[in-house]
C-alpha atoms as a PDB file:
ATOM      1  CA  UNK A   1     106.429  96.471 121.336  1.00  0.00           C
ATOM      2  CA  UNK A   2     103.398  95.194 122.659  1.00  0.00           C
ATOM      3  CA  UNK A   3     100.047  97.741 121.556  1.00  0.00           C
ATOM      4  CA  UNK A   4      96.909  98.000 123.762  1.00  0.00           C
ATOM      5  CA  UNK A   5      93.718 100.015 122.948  1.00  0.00           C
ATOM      6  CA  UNK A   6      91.903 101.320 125.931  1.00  0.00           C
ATOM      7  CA  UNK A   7      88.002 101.546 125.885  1.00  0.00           C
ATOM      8  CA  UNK A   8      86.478 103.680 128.130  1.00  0.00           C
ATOM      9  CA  UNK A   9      85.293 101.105 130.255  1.00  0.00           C
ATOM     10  CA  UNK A  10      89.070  99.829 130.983  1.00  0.00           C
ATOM     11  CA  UNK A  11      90.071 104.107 131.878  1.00  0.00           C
ATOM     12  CA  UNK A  12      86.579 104.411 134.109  1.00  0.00           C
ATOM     13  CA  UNK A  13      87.740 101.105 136.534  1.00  0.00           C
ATOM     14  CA  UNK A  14      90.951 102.429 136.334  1.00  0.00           C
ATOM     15  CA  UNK A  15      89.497 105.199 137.967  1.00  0.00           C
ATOM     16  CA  UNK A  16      86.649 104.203 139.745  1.00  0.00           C
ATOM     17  CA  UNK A  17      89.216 101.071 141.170  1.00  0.00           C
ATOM     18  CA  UNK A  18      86.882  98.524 139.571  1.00  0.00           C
ATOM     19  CA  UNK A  19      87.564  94.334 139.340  1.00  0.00           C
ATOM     20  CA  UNK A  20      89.958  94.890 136.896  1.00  0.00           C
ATOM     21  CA  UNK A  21      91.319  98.058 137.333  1.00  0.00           C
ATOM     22  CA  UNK A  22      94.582  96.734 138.700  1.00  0.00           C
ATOM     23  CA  UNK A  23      95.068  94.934 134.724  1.00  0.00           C
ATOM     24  CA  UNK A  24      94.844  98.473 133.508  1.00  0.00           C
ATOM     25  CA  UNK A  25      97.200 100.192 135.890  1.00  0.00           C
ATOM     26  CA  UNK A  26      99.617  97.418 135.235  1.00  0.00           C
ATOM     27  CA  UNK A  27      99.548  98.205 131.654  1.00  0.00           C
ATOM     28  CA  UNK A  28      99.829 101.751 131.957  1.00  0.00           C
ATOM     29  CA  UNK A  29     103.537 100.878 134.269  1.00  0.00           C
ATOM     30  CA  UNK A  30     103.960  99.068 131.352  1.00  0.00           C
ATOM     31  CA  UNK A  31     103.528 101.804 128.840  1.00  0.00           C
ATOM     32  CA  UNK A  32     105.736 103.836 131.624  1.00  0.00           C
ATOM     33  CA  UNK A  33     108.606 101.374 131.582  1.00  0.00           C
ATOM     34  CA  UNK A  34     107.843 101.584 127.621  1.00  0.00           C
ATOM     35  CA  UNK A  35     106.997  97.619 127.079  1.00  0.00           C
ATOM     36  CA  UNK A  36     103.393  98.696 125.499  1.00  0.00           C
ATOM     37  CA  UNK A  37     102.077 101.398 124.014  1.00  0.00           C
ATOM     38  CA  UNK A  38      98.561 102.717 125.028  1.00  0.00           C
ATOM     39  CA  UNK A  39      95.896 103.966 122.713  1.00  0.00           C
ATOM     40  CA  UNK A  40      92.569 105.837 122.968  1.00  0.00           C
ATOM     41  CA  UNK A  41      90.133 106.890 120.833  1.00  0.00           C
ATOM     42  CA  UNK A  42      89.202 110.644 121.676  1.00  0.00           C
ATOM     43  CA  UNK A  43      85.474 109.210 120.737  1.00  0.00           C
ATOM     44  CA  UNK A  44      86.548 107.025 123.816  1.00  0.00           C
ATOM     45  CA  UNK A  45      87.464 109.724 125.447  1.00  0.00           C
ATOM     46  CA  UNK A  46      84.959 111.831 125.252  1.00  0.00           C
ATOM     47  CA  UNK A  47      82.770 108.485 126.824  1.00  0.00           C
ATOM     48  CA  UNK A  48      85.144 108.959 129.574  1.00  0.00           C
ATOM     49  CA  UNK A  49      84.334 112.802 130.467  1.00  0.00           C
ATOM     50  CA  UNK A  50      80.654 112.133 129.505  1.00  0.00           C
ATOM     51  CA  UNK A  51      79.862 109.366 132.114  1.00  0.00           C
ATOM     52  CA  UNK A  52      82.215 111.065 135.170  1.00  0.00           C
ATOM     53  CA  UNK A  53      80.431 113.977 134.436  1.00  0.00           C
ATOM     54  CA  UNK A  54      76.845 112.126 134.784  1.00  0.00           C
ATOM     55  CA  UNK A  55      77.709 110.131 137.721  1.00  0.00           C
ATOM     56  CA  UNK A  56      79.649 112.768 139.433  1.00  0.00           C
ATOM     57  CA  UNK A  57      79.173 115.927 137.894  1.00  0.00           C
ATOM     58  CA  UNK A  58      81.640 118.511 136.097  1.00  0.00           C
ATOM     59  CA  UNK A  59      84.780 118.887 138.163  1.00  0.00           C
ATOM     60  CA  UNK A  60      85.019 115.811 138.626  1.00  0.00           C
ATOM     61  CA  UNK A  61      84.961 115.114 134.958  1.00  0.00           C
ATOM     62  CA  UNK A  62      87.518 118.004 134.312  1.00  0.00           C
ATOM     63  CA  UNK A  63      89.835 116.096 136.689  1.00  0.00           C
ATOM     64  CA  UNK A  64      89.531 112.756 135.444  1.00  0.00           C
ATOM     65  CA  UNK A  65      90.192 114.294 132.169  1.00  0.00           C
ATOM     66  CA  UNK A  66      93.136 116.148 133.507  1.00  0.00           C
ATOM     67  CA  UNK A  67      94.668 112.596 135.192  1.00  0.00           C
ATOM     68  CA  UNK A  68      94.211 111.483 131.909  1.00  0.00           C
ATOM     69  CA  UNK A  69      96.274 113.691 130.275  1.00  0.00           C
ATOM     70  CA  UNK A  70      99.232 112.640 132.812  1.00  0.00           C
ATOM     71  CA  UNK A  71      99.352 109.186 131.813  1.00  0.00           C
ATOM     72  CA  UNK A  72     101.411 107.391 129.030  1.00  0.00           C
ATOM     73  CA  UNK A  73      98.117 107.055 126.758  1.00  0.00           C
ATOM     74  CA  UNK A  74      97.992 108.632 123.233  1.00  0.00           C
ATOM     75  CA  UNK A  75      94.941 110.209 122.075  1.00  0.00           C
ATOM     76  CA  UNK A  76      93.900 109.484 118.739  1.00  0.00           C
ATOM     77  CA  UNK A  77      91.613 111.821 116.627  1.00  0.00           C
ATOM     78  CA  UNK A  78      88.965 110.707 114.910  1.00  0.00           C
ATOM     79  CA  UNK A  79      90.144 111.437 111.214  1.00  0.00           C
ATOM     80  CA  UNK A  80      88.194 110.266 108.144  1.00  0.00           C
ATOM     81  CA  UNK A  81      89.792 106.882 107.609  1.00  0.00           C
ATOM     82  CA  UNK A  82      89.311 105.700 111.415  1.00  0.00           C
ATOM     83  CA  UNK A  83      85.297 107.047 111.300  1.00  0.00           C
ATOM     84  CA  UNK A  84      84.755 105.024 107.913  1.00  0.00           C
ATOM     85  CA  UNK A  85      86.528 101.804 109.679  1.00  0.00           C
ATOM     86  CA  UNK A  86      84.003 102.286 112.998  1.00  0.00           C
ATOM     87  CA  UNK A  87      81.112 102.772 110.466  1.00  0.00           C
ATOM     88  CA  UNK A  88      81.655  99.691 108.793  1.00  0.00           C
ATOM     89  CA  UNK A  89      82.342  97.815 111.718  1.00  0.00           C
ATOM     90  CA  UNK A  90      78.676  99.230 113.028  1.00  0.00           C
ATOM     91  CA  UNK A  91      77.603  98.045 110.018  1.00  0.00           C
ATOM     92  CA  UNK A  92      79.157  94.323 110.636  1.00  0.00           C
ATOM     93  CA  UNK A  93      78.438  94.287 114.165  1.00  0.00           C
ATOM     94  CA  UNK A  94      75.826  96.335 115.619  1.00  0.00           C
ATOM     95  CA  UNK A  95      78.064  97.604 117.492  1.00  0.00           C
ATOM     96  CA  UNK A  96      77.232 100.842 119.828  1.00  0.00           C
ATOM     97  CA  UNK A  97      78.648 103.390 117.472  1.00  0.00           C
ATOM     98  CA  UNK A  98      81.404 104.719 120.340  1.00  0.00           C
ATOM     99  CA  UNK A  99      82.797 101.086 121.159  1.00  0.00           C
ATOM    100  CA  UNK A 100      83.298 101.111 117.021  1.00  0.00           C
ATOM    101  CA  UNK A 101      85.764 103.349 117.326  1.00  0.00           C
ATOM    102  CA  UNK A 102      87.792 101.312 119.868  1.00  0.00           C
ATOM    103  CA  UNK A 103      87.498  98.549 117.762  1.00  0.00           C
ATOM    104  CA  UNK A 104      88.641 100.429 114.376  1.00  0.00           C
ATOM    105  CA  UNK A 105      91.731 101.437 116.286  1.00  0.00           C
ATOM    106  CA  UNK A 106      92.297  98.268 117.374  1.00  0.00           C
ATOM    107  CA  UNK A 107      92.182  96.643 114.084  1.00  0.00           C
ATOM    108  CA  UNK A 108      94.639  99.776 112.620  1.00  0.00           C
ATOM    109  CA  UNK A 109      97.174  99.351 115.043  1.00  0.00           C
ATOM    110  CA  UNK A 110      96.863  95.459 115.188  1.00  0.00           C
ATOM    111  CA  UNK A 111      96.559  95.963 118.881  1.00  0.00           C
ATOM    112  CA  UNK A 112      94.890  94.353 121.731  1.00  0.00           C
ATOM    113  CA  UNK A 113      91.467  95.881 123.049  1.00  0.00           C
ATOM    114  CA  UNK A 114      91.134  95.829 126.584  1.00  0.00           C
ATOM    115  CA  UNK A 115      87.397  96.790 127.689  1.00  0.00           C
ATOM    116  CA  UNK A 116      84.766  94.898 130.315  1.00  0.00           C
ATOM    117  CA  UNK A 117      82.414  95.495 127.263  1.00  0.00           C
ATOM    118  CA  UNK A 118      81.155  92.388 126.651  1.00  0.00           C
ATOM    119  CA  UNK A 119      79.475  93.493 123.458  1.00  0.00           C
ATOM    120  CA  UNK A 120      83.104  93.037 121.822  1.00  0.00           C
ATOM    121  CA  UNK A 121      82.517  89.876 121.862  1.00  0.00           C
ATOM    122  CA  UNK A 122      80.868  90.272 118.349  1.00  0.00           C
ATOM    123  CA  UNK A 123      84.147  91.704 117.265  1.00  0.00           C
ATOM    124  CA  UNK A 124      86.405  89.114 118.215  1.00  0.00           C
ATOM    125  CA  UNK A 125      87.472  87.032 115.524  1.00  0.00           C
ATOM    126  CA  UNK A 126      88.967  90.428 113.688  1.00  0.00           C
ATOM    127  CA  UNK A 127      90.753  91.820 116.917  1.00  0.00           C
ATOM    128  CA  UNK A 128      92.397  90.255 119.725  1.00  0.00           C
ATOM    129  CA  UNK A 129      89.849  91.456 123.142  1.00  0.00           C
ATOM    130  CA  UNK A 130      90.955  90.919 126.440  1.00  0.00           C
ATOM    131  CA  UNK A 131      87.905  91.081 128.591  1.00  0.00           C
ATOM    132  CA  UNK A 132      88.363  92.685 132.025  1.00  0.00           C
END
């Protein structure tokens, strides 16, 4: 089964129906039809809630949280192995410590990372990146 990691910039033009949006809502009928499985990091997450809240304020955070919730996306936690992997990738990279933890799931779950992040770009010969 196919295995796609979600940055937060792939859930917020979901949301915000952003030029490429319509790659991420395929995926999640995907996940629905259970062809892929769907991945985000709650550091990810939290990105998610953060910048709705800042550009639109609380409630509209708490929703898009709450539409998260109903879609075929697992959360994963942040345990002690996947916050030494973004570290080290930081480290590596440079990357913005949040995107590391996309990344670090990526590379765990030998799954695709789907983001319009184009700092991933310093990531890509470890994990496959499909740019949006």
């Amino acid at each position: 089964m196919r295995r796609a990691v979600l940055d937060a910039s792939a859930l917020i033009l979901l949301f915000e129906d952003g030029s490429g949006g319509e790659t991420v809502e395929r995926l999640v009928a995907e996940s629905l039809a259970r062809r892929t499985e769907l991945f985000i990091s709650v550091v990810n997450w939290g990105e998610v809630y953060y910048s709705t809240w800042k550009a639109y304020g609380p409630e509209a955070a708490r929703q898009t949280v709450a539409e998260i919730s109903q879609l075929p996306i697992q959360v994963v936690n942040a345990d002690s192995e996947l916050t030494k992997s973004s570290a080290e990738l930081r480290a590596q990279y440079g990357l913005p410590y949040a995107d590391c933890f996309a990344a670090a799931l990526s590379k765990k779950w030998n799954a695709e990372l789907v983001t319009s992040d184009r700092d991933f770009i310093k990531v890509s010969s470890e994990i496959e990146v499909h740019f949006l």
